[in-house]
C-alpha atoms as a PDB file:
ATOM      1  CA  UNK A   1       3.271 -13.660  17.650  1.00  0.00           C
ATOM      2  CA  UNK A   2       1.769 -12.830  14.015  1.00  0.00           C
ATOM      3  CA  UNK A   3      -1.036  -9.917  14.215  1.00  0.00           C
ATOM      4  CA  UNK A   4      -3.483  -9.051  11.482  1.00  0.00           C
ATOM      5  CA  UNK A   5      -3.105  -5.752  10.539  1.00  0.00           C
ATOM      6  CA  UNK A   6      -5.226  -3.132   8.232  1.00  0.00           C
ATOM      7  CA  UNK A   7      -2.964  -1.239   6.456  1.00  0.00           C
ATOM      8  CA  UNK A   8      -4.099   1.093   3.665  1.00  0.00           C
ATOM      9  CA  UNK A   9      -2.015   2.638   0.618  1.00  0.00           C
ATOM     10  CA  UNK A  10      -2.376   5.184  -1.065  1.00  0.00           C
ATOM     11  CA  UNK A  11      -1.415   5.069  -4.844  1.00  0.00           C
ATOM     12  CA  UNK A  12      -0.561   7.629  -7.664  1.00  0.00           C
ATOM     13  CA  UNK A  13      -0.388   6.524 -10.863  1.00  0.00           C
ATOM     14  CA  UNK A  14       0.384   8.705 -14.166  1.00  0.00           C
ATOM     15  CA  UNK A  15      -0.591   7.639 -17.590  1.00  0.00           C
ATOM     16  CA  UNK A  16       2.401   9.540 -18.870  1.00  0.00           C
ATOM     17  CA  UNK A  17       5.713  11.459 -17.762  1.00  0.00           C
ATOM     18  CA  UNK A  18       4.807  13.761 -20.370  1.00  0.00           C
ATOM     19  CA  UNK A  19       0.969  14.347 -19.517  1.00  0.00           C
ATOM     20  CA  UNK A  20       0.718  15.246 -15.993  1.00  0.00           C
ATOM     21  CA  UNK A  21      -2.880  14.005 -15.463  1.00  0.00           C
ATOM     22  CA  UNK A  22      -2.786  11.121 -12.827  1.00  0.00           C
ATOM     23  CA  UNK A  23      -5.167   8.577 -11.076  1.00  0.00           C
ATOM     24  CA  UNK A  24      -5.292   8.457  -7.639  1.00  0.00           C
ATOM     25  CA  UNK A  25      -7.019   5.853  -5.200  1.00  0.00           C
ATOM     26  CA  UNK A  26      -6.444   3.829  -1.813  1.00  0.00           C
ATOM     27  CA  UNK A  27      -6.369   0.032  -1.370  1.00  0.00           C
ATOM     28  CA  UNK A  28      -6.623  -1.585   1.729  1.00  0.00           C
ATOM     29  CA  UNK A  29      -4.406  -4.899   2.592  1.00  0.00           C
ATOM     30  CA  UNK A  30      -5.192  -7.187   5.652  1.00  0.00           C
ATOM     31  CA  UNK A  31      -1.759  -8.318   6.536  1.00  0.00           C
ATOM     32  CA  UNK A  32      -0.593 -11.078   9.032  1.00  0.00           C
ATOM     33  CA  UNK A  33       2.705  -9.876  10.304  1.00  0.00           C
ATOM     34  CA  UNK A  34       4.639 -10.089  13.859  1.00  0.00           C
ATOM     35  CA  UNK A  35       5.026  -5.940  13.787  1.00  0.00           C
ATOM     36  CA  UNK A  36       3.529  -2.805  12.256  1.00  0.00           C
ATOM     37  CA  UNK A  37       6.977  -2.540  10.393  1.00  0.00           C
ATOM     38  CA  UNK A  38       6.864  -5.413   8.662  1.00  0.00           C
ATOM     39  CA  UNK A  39       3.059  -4.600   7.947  1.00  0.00           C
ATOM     40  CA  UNK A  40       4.225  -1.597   6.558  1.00  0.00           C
ATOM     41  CA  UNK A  41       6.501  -3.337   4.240  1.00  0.00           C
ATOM     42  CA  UNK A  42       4.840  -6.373   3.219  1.00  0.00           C
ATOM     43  CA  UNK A  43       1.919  -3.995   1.974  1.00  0.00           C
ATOM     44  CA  UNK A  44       4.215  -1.879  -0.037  1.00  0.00           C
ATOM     45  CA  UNK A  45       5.509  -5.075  -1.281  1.00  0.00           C
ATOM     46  CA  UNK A  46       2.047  -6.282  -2.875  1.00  0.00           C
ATOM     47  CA  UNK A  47       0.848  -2.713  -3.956  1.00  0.00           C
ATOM     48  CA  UNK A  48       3.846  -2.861  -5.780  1.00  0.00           C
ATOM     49  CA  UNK A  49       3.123  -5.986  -7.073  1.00  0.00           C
ATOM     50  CA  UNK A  50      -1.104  -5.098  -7.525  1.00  0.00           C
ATOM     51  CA  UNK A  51      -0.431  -1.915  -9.126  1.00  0.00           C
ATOM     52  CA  UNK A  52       3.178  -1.836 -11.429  1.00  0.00           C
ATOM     53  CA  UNK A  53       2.700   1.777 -13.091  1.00  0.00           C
ATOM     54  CA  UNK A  54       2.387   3.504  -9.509  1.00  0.00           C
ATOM     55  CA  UNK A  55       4.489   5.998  -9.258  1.00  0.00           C
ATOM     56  CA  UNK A  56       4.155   6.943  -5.413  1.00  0.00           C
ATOM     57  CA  UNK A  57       3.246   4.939  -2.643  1.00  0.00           C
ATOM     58  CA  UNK A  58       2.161   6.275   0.721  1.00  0.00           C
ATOM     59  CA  UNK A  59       1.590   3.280   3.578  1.00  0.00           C
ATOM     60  CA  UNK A  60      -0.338   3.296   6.656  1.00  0.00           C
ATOM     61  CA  UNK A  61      -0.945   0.559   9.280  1.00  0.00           C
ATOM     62  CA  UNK A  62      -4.567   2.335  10.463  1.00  0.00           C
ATOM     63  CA  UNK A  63      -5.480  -0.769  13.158  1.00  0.00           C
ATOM     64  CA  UNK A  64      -5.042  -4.089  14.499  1.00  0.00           C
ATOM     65  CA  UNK A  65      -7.652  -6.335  13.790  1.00  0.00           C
ATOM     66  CA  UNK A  66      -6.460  -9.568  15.330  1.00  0.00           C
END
């Protein structure tokens, strides 16, 4: 059975390796997926995708909302 999950990621991103000033912010996903795994995953997957220069990449699943 596919859920809808809220999953929320955390994102670091430095302009440079040499400069160590860095932007920081959260975006949330709503994810359909049968488990909180592959919640987890799928969202690293598109914050990846949303968000190429990110350098770290912390996931939470935070609720079920269907």
């Amino acid at each position: 059975m596919v859920h809808t999950y809220e999953v929320l990621v955390d994102i670091k991103e430095f302009a440079d390796l040499k400069n160590n000033t860095c932007q920081s912010g959260t975006t949330r996903y709503e994810i359909d997926a049968e488990s909180k795994h592959k919640a987890d995953s799928m969202a690293l997957l598109q914050a990846r995708s949303d968000h190429p220069k990110g350098t770290e990449y912390d996931v939470r699943v935070t609720r079920l909302l269907k």
